[in-house]
C-alpha atoms as a PDB file:
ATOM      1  CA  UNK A   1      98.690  94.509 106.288  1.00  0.00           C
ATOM      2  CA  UNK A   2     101.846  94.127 108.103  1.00  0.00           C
ATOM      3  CA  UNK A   3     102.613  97.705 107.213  1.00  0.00           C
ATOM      4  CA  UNK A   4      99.680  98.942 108.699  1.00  0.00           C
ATOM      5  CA  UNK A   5      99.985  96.870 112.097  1.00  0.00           C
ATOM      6  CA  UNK A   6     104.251  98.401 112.142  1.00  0.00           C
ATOM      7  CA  UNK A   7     102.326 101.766 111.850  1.00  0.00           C
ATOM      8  CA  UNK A   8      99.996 101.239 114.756  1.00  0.00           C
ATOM      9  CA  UNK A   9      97.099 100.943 112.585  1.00  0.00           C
ATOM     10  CA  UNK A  10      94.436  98.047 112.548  1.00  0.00           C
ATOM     11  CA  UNK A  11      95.595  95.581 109.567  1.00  0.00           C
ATOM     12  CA  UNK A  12      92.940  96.048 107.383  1.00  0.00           C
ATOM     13  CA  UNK A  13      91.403  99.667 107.206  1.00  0.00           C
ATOM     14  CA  UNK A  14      89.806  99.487 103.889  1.00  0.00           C
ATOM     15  CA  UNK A  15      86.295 101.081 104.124  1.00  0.00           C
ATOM     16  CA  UNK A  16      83.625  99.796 101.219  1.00  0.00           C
ATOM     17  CA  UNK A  17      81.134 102.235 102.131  1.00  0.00           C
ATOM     18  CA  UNK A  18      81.063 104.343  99.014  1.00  0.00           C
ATOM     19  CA  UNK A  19      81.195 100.866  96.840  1.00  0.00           C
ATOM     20  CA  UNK A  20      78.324  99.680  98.849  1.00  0.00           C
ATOM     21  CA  UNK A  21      76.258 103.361  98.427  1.00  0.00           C
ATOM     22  CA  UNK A  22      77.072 103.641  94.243  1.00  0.00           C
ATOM     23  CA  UNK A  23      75.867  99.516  94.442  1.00  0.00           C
ATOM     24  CA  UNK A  24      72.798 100.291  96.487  1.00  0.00           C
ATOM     25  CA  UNK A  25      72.007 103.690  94.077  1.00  0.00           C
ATOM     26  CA  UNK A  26      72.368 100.983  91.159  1.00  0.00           C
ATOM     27  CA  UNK A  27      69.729  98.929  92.929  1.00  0.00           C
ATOM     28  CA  UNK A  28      72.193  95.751  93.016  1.00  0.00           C
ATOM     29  CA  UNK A  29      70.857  93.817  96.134  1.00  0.00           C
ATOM     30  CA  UNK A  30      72.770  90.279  94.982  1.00  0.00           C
ATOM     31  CA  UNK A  31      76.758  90.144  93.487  1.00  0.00           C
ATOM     32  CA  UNK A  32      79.393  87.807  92.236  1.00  0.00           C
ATOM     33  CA  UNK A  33      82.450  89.042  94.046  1.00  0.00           C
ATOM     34  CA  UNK A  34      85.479  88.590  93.099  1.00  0.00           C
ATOM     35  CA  UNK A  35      88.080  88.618  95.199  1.00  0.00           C
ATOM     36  CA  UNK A  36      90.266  86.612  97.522  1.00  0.00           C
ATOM     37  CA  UNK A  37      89.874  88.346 100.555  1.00  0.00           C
ATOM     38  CA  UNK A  38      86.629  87.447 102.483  1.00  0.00           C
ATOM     39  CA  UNK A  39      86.902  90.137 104.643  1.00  0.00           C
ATOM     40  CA  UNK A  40      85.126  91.761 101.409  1.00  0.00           C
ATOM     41  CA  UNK A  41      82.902  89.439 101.150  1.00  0.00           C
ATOM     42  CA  UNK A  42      81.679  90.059 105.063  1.00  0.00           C
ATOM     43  CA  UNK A  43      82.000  93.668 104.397  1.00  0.00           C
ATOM     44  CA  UNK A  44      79.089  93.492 101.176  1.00  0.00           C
ATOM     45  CA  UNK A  45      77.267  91.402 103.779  1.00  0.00           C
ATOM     46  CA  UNK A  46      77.248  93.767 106.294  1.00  0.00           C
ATOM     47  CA  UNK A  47      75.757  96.611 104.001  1.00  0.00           C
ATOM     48  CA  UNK A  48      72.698  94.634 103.316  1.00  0.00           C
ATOM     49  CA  UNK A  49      74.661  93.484  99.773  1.00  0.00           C
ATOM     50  CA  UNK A  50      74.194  89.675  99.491  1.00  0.00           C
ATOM     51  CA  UNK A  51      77.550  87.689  97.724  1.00  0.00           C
ATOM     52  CA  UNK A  52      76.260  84.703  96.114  1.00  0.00           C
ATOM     53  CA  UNK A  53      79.710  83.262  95.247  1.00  0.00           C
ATOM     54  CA  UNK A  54      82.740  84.583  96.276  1.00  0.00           C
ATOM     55  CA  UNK A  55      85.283  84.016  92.653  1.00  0.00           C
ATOM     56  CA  UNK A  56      88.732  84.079  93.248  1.00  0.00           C
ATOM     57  CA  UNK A  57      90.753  85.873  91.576  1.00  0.00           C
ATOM     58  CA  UNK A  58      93.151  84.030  89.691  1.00  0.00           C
ATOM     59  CA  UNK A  59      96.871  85.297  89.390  1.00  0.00           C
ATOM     60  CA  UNK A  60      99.759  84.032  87.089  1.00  0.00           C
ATOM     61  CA  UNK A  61     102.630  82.735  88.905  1.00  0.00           C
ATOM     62  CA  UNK A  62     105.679  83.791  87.468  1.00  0.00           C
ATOM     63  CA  UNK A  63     109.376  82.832  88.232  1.00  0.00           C
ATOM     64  CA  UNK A  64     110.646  86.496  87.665  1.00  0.00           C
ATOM     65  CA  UNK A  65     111.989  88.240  90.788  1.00  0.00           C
ATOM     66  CA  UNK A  66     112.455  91.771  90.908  1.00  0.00           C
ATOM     67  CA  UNK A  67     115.797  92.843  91.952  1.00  0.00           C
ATOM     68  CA  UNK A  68     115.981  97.042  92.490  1.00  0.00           C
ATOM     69  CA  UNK A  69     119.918  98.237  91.298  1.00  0.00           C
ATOM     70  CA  UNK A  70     121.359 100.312  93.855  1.00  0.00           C
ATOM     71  CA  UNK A  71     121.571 103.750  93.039  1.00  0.00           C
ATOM     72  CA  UNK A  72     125.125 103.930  91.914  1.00  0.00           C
ATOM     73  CA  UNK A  73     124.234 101.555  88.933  1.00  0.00           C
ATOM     74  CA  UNK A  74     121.143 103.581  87.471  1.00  0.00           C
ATOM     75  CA  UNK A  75     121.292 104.082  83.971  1.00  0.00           C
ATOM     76  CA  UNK A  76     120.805 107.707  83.149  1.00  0.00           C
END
């Protein structure tokens, strides 16, 4: 989101409108969502989709960090 906003752009542009039309053409009118964002959650809502329960979505923390080699030590 920070990207975005260092673009110029609003922080979250994500449009659900297609998920909401194949949901609708399914005839889903209730969900579990999961997610962690409830900006998705609002977004279902405002499409007429009611969330029942919002699950989050778990994620293993891990205690590897990524380090990127600079370019000189790449392994060809």
């Amino acid at each position: 989101m920070e990207a975005n906003v260092e673009l110029g752009f609003d922080a979250d542009m994500r449009d659900y409108t297609i998920c909401a039309d194949m949901l609708r053409s399914l005839g889903v009118k209730q969900l579990r969502l999961m997610t962690n964002n409830p900006r998705k959650v609002k977004a279902m809502e405002n499409f007429g989709i009611e969330v029942v329960e919002r699950v989050p979505a778990a994620t293993p923390s891990t205690s590897i960090i990524w380090t990127p080699r600079p370019a000189s030590s790449a392994i060809c």
